[in-house]
C-alpha atoms as a PDB file:
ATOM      1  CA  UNK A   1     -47.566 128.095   0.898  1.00  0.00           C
ATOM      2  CA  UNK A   2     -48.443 129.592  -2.100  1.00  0.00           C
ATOM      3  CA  UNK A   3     -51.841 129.256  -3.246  1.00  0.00           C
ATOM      4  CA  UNK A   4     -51.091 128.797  -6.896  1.00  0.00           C
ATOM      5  CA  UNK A   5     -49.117 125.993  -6.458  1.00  0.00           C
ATOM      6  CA  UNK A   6     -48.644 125.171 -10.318  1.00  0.00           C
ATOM      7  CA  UNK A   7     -46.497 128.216 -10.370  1.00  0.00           C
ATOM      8  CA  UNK A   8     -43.847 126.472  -7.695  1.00  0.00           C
ATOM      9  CA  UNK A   9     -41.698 124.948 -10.530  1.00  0.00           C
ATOM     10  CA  UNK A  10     -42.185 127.896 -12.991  1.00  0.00           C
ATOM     11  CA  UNK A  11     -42.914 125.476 -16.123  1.00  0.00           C
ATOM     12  CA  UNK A  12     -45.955 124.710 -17.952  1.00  0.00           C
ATOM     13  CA  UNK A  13     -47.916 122.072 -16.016  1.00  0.00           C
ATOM     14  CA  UNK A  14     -49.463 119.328 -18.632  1.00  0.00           C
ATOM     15  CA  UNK A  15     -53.028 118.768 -17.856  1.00  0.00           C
ATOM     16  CA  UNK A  16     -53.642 116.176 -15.426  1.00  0.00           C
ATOM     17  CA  UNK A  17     -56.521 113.611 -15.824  1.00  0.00           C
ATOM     18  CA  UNK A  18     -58.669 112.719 -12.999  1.00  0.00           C
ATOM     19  CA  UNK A  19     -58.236 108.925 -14.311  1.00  0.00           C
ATOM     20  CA  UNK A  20     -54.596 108.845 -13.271  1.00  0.00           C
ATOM     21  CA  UNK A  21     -55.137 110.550 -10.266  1.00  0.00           C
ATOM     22  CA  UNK A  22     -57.554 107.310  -8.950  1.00  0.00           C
ATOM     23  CA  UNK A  23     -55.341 104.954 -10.241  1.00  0.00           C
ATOM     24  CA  UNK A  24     -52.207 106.614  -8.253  1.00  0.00           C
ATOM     25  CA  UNK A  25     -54.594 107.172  -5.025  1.00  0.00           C
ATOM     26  CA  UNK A  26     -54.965 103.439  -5.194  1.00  0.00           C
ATOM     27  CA  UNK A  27     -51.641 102.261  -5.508  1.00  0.00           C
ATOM     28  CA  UNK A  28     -50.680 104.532  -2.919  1.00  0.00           C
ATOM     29  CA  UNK A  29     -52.922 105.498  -0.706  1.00  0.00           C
ATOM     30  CA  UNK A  30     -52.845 106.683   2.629  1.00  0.00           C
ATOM     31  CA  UNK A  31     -52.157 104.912   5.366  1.00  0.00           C
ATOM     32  CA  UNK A  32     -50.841 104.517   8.731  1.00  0.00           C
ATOM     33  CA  UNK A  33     -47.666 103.331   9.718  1.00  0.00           C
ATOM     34  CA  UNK A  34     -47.129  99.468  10.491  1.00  0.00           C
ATOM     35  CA  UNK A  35     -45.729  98.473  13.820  1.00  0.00           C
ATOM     36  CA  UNK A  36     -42.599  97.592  13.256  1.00  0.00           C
ATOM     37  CA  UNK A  37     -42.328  99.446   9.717  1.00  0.00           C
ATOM     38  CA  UNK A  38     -38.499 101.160   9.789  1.00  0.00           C
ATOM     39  CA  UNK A  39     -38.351 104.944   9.545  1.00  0.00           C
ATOM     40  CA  UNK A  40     -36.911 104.831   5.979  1.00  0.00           C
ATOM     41  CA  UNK A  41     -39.604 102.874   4.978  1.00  0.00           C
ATOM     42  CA  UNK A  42     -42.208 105.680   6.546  1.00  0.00           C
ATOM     43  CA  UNK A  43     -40.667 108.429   5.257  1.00  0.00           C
ATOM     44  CA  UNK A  44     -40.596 106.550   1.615  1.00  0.00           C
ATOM     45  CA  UNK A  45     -44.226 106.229   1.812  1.00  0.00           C
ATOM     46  CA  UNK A  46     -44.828 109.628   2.829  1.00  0.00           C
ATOM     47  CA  UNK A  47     -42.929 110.903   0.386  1.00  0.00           C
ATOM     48  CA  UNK A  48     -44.849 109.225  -2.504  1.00  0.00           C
ATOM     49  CA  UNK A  49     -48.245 109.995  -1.258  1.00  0.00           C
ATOM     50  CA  UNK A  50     -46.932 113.654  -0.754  1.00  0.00           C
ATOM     51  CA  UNK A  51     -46.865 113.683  -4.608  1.00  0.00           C
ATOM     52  CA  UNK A  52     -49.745 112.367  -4.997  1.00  0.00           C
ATOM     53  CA  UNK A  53     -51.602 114.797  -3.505  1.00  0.00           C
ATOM     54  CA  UNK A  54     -49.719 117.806  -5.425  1.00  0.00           C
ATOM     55  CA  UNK A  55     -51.054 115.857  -7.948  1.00  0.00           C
ATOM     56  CA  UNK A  56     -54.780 116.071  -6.725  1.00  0.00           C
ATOM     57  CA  UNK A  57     -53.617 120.325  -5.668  1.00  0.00           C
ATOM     58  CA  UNK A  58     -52.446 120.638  -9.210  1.00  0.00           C
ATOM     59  CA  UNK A  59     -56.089 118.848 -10.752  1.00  0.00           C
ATOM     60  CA  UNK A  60     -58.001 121.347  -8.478  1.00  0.00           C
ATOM     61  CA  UNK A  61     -56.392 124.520  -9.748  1.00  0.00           C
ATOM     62  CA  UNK A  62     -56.984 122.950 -13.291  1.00  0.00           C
ATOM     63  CA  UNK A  63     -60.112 122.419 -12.958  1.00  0.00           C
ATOM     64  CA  UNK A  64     -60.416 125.886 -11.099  1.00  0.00           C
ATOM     65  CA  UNK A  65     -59.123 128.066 -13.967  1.00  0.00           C
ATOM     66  CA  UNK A  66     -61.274 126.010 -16.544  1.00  0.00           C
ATOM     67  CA  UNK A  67     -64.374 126.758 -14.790  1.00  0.00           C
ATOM     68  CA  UNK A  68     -63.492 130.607 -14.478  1.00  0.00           C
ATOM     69  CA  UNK A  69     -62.554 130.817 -18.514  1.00  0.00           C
ATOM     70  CA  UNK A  70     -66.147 128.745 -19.443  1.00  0.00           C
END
C-alpha cells in the first residue's frame, strides 16, 4: 500500500477534523462479530469501519505534513 494514501483518489483531500473522527469512531466502532450475525451484515460493518479508519490514515498524514511545514 502506498504510504501516502491521500494521493489514492488523486483529488484534493479537505482537511479532516479530529472532532468528526471521535464522533464516527463512536458510532462505529470496532467490534467483533455477534454469534449469529449473517455474513452480509459482517461484511457491512467492516466495510464502514474500514472508512473510518482511512479517515483516521488520512488525519495522520494531515497532521504529518503540517508539522513538517511549521
Amino acid at each position: 500500500m502506498n504510504n501516502d494514501i491521500s494521493k489514492e483518489a488523486n483529488t484534493p483531500v479537505p482537511i479532516i477534523k479530529l472532532e468528526m473522527l471521535g464522533y464516527l469512531d463512536k458510532v462505529f466502532p470496532e467490534k467483533c462479530a455477534i454469534l449469529g450475525e449473517t455474513q452480509d451484515s459482517i461484511f457491512y460493518s467492516a466495510g464502514q469501519r474500514s472508512v473510518v479508519r482511512y479517515l483516521f490514515r488520512l488525519y495522520e498524514e494531515q497532521q504529518e505534513a503540517q508539522w513538517k511545514r511549521e
